[in-house]
PDB file of N, CA and C in Angstrom:
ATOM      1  N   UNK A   1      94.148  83.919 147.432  1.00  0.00           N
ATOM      2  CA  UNK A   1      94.429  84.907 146.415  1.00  0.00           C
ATOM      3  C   UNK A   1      93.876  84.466 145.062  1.00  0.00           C
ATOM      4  N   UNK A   2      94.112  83.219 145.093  1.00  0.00           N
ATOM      5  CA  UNK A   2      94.060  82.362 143.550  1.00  0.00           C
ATOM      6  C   UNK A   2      92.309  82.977 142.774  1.00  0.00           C
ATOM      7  N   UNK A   3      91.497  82.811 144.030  1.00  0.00           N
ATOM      8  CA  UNK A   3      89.498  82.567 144.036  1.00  0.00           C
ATOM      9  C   UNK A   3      89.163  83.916 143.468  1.00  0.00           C
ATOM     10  N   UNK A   4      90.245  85.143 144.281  1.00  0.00           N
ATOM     11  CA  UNK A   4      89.452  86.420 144.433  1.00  0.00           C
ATOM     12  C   UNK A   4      90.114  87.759 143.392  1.00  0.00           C
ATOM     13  N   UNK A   5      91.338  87.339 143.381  1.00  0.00           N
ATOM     14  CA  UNK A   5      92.474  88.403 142.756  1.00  0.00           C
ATOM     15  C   UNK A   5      93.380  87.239 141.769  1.00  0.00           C
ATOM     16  N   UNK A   6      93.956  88.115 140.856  1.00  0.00           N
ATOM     17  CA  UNK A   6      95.032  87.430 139.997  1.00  0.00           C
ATOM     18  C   UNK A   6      96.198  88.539 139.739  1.00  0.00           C
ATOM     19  N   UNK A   7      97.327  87.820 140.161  1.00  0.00           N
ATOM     20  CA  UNK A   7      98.773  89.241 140.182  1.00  0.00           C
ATOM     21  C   UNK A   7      99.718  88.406 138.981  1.00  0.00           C
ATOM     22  N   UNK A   8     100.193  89.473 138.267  1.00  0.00           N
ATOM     23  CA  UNK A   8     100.927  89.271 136.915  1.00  0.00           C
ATOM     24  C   UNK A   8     102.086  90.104 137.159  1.00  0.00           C
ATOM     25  N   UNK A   9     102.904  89.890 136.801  1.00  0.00           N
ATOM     26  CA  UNK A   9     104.562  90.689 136.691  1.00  0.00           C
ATOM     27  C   UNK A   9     105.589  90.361 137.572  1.00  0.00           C
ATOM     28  N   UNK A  10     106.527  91.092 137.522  1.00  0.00           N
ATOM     29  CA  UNK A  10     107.109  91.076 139.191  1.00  0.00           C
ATOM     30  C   UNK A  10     108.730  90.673 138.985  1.00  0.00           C
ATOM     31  N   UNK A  11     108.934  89.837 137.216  1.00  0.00           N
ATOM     32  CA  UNK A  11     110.194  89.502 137.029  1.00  0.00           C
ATOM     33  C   UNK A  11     110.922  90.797 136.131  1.00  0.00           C
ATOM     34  N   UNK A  12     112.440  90.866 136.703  1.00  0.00           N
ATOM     35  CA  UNK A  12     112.501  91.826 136.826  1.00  0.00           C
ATOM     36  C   UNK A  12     113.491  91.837 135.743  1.00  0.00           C
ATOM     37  N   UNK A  13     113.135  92.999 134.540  1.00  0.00           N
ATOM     38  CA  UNK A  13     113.946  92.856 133.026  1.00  0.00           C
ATOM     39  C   UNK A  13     115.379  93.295 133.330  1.00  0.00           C
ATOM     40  N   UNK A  14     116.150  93.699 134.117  1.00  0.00           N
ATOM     41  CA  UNK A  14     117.316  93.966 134.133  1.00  0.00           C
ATOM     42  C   UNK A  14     118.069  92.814 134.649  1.00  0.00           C
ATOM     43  N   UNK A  15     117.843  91.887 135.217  1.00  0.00           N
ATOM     44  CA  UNK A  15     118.728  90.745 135.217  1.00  0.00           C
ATOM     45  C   UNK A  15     118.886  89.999 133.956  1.00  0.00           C
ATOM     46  N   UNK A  16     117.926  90.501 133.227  1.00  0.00           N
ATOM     47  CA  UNK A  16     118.110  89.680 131.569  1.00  0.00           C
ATOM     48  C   UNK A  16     119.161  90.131 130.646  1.00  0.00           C
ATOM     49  N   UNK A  17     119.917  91.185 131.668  1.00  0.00           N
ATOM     50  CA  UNK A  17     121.051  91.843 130.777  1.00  0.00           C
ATOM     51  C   UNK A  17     122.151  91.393 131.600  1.00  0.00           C
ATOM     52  N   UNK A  18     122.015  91.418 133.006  1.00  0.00           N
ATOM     53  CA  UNK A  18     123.353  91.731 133.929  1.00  0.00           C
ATOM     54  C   UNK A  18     123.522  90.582 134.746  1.00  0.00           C
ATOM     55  N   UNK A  19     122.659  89.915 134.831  1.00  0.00           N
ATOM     56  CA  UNK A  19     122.808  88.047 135.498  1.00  0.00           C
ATOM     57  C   UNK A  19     123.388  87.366 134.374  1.00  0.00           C
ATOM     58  N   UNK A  20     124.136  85.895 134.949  1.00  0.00           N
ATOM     59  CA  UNK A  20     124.279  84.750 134.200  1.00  0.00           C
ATOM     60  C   UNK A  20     122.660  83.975 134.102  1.00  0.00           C
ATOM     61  N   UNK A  21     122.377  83.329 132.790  1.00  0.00           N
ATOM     62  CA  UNK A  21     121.263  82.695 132.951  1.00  0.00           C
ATOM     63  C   UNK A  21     120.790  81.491 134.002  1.00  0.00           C
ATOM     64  N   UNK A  22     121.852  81.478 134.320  1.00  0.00           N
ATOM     65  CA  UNK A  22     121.455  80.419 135.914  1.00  0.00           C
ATOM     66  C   UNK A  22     120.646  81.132 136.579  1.00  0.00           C
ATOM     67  N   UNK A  23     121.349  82.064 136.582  1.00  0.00           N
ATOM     68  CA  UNK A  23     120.378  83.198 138.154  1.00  0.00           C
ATOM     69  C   UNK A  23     119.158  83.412 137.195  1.00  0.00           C
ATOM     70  N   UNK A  24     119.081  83.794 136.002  1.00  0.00           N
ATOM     71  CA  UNK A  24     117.882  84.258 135.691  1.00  0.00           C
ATOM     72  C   UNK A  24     116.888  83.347 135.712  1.00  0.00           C
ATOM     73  N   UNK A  25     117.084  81.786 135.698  1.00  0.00           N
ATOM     74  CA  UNK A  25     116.278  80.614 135.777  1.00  0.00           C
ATOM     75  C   UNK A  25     115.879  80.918 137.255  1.00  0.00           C
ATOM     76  N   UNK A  26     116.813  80.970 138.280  1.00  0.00           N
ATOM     77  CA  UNK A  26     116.648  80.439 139.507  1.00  0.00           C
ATOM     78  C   UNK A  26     115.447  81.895 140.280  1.00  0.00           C
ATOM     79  N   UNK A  27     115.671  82.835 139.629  1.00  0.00           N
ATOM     80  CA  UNK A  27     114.767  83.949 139.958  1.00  0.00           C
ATOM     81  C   UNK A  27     113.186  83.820 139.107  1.00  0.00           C
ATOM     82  N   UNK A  28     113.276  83.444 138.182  1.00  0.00           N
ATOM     83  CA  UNK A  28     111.752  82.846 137.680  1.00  0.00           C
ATOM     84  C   UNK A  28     111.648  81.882 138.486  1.00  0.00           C
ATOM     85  N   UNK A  29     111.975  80.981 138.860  1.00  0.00           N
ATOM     86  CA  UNK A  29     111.929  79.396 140.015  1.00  0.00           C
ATOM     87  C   UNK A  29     111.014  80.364 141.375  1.00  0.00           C
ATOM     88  N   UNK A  30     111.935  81.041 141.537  1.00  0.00           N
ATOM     89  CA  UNK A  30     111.519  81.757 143.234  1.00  0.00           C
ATOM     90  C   UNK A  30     109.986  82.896 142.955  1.00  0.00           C
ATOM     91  N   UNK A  31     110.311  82.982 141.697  1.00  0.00           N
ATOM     92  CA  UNK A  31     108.832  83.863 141.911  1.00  0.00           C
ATOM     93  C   UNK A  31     107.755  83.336 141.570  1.00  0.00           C
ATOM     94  N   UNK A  32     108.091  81.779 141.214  1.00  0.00           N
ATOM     95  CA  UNK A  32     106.872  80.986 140.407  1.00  0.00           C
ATOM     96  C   UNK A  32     106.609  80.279 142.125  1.00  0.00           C
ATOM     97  N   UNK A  33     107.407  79.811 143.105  1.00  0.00           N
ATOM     98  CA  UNK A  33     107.195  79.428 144.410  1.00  0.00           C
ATOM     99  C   UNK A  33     106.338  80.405 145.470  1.00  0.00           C
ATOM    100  N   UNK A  34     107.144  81.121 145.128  1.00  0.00           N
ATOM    101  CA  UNK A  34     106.075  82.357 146.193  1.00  0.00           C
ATOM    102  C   UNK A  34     104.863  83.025 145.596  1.00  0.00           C
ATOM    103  N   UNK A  35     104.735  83.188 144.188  1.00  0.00           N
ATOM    104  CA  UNK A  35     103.399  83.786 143.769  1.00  0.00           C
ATOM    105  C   UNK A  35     102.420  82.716 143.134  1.00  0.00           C
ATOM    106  N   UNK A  36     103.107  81.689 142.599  1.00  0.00           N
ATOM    107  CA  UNK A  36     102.117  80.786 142.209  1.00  0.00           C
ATOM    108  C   UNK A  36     101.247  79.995 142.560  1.00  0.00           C
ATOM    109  N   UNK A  37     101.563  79.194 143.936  1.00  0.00           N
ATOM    110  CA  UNK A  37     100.913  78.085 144.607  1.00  0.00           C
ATOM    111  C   UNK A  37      99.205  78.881 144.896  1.00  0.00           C
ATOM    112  N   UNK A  38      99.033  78.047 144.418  1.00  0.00           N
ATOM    113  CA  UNK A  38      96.863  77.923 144.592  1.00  0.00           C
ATOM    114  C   UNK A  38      96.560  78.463 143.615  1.00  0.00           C
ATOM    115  N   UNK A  39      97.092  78.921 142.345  1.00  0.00           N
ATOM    116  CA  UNK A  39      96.683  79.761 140.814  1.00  0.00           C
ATOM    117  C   UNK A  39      96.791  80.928 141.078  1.00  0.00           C
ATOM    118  N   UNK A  40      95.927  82.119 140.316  1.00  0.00           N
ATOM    119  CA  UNK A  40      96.289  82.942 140.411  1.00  0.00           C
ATOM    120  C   UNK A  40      97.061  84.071 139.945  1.00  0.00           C
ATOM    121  N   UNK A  41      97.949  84.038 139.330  1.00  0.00           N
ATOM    122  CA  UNK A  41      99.410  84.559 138.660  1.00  0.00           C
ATOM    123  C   UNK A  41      99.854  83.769 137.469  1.00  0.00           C
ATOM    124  N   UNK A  42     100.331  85.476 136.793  1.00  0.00           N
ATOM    125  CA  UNK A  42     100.330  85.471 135.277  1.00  0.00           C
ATOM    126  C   UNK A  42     102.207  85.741 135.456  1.00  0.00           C
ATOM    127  N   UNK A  43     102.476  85.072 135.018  1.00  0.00           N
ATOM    128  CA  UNK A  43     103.892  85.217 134.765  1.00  0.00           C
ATOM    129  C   UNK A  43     104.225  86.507 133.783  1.00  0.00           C
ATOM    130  N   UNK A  44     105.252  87.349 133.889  1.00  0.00           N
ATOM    131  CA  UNK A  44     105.323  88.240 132.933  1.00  0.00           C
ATOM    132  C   UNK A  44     106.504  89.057 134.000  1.00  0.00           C
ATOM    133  N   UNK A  45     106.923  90.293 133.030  1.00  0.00           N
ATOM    134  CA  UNK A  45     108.379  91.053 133.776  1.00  0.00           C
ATOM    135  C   UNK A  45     107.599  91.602 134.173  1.00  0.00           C
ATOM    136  N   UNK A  46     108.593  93.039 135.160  1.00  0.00           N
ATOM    137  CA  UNK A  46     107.657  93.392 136.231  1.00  0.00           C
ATOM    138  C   UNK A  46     107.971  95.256 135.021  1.00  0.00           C
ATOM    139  N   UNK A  47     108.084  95.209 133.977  1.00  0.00           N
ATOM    140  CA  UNK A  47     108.642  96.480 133.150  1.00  0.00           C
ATOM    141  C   UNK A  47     108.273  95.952 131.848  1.00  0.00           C
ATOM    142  N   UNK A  48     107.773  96.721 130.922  1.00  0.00           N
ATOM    143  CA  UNK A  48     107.785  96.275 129.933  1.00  0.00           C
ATOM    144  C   UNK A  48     109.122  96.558 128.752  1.00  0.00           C
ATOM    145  N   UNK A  49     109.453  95.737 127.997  1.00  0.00           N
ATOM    146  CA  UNK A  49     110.518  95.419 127.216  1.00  0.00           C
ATOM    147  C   UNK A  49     110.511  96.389 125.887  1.00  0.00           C
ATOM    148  N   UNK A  50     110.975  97.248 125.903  1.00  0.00           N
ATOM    149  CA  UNK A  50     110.864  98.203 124.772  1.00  0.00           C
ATOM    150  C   UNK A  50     111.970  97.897 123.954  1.00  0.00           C
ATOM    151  N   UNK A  51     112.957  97.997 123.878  1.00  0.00           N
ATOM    152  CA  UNK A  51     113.986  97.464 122.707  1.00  0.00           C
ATOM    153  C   UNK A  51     114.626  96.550 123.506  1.00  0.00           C
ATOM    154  N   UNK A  52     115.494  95.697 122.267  1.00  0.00           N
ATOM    155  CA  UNK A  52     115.899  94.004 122.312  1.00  0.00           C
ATOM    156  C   UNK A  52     117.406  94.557 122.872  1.00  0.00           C
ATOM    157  N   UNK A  53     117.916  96.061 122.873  1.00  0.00           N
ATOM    158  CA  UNK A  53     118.812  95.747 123.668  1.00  0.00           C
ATOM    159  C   UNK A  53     118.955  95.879 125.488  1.00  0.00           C
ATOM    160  N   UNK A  54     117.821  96.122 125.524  1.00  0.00           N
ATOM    161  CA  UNK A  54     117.687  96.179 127.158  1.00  0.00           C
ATOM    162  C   UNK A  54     117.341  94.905 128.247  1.00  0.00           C
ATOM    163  N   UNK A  55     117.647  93.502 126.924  1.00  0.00           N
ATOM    164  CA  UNK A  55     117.825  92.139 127.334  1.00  0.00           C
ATOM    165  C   UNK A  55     118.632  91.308 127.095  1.00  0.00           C
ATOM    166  N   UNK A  56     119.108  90.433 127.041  1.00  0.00           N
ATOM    167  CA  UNK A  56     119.293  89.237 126.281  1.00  0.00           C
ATOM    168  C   UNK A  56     118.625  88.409 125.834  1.00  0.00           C
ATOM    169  N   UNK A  57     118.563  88.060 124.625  1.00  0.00           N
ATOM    170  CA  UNK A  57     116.733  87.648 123.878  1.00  0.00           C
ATOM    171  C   UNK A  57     117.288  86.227 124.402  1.00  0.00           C
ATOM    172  N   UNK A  58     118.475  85.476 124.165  1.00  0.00           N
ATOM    173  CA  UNK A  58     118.539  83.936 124.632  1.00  0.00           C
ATOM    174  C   UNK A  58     118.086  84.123 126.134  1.00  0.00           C
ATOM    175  N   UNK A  59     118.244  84.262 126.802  1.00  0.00           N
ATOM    176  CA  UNK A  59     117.793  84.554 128.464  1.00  0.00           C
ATOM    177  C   UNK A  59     116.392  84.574 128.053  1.00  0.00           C
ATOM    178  N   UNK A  60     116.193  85.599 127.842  1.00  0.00           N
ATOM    179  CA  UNK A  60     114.435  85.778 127.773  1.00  0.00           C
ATOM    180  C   UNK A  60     114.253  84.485 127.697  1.00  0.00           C
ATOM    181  N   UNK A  61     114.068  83.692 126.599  1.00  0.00           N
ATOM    182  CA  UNK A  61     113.770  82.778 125.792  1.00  0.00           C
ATOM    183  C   UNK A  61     113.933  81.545 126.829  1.00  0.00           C
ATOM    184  N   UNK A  62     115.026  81.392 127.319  1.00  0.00           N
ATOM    185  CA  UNK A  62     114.977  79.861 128.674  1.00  0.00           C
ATOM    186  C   UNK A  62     114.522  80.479 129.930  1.00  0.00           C
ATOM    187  N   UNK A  63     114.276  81.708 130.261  1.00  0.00           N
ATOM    188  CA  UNK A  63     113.285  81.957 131.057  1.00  0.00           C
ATOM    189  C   UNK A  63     111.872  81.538 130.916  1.00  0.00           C
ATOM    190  N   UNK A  64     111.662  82.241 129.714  1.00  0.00           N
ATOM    191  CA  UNK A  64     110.023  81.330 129.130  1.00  0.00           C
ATOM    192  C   UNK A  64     110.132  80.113 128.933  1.00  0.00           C
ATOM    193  N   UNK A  65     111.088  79.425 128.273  1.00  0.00           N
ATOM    194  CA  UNK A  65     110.927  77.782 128.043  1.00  0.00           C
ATOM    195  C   UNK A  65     110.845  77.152 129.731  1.00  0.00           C
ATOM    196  N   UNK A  66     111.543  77.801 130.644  1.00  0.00           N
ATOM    197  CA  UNK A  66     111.356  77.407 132.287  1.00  0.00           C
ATOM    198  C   UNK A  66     109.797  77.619 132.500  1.00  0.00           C
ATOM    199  N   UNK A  67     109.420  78.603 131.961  1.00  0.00           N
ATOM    200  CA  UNK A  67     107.981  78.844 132.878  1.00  0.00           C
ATOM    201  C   UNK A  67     107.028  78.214 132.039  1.00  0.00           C
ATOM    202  N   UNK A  68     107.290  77.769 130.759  1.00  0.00           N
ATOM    203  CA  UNK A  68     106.525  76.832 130.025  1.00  0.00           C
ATOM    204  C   UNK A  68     105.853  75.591 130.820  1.00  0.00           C
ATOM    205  N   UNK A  69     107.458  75.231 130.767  1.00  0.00           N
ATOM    206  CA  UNK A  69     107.392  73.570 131.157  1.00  0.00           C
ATOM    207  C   UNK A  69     106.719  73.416 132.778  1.00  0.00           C
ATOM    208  N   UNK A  70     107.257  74.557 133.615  1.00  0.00           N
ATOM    209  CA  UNK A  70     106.980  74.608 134.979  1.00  0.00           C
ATOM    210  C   UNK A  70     106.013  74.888 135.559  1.00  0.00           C
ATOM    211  N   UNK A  71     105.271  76.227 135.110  1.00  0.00           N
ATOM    212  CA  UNK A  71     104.608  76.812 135.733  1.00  0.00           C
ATOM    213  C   UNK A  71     102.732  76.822 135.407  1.00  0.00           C
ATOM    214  N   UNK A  72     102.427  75.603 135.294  1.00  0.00           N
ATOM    215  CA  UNK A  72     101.412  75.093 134.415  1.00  0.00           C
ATOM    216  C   UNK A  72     100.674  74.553 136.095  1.00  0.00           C
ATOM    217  N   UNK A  73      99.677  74.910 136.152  1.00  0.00           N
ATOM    218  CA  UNK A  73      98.772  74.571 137.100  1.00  0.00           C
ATOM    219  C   UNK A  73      98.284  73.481 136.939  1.00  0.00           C
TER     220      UNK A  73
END
């Protein structure tokens, strides 16, 4: 997938309201395992974020600091 195609999105903005941030870590974890291995994939939600109340901006925020540190080829 990594050589020929590149897939972006897929995390999904409503757990950033209605999960504890554990789960929201552990669901970036699982989609960085199954879509990432061999490159390829752009991390990003699978919706785009139109107002700050249809998240939790701290969530957001250790979601990205997770995929910072992690998800680096």
């Amino acid at each position: 997938m990594g050589q020929s195609i590149c897939i972006a999105g897929s995390y999904p903005i409503g757990v950033l309201k209605s999960e504890p941030l554990d789960k929201c870590i552990d669901i970036a974890k699982e989609i960085l395992d199954v879509a990432a291995p061999g490159g390829g994939y752009i991390f990003s939600t699978g919706k785009v974020i139109l107002r700050k109340k249809e998240v939790d901006l701290e969530k957001l925020k250790a979601v990205h600091q997770y995929i910072i540190e992690n998800g680096k080829y």
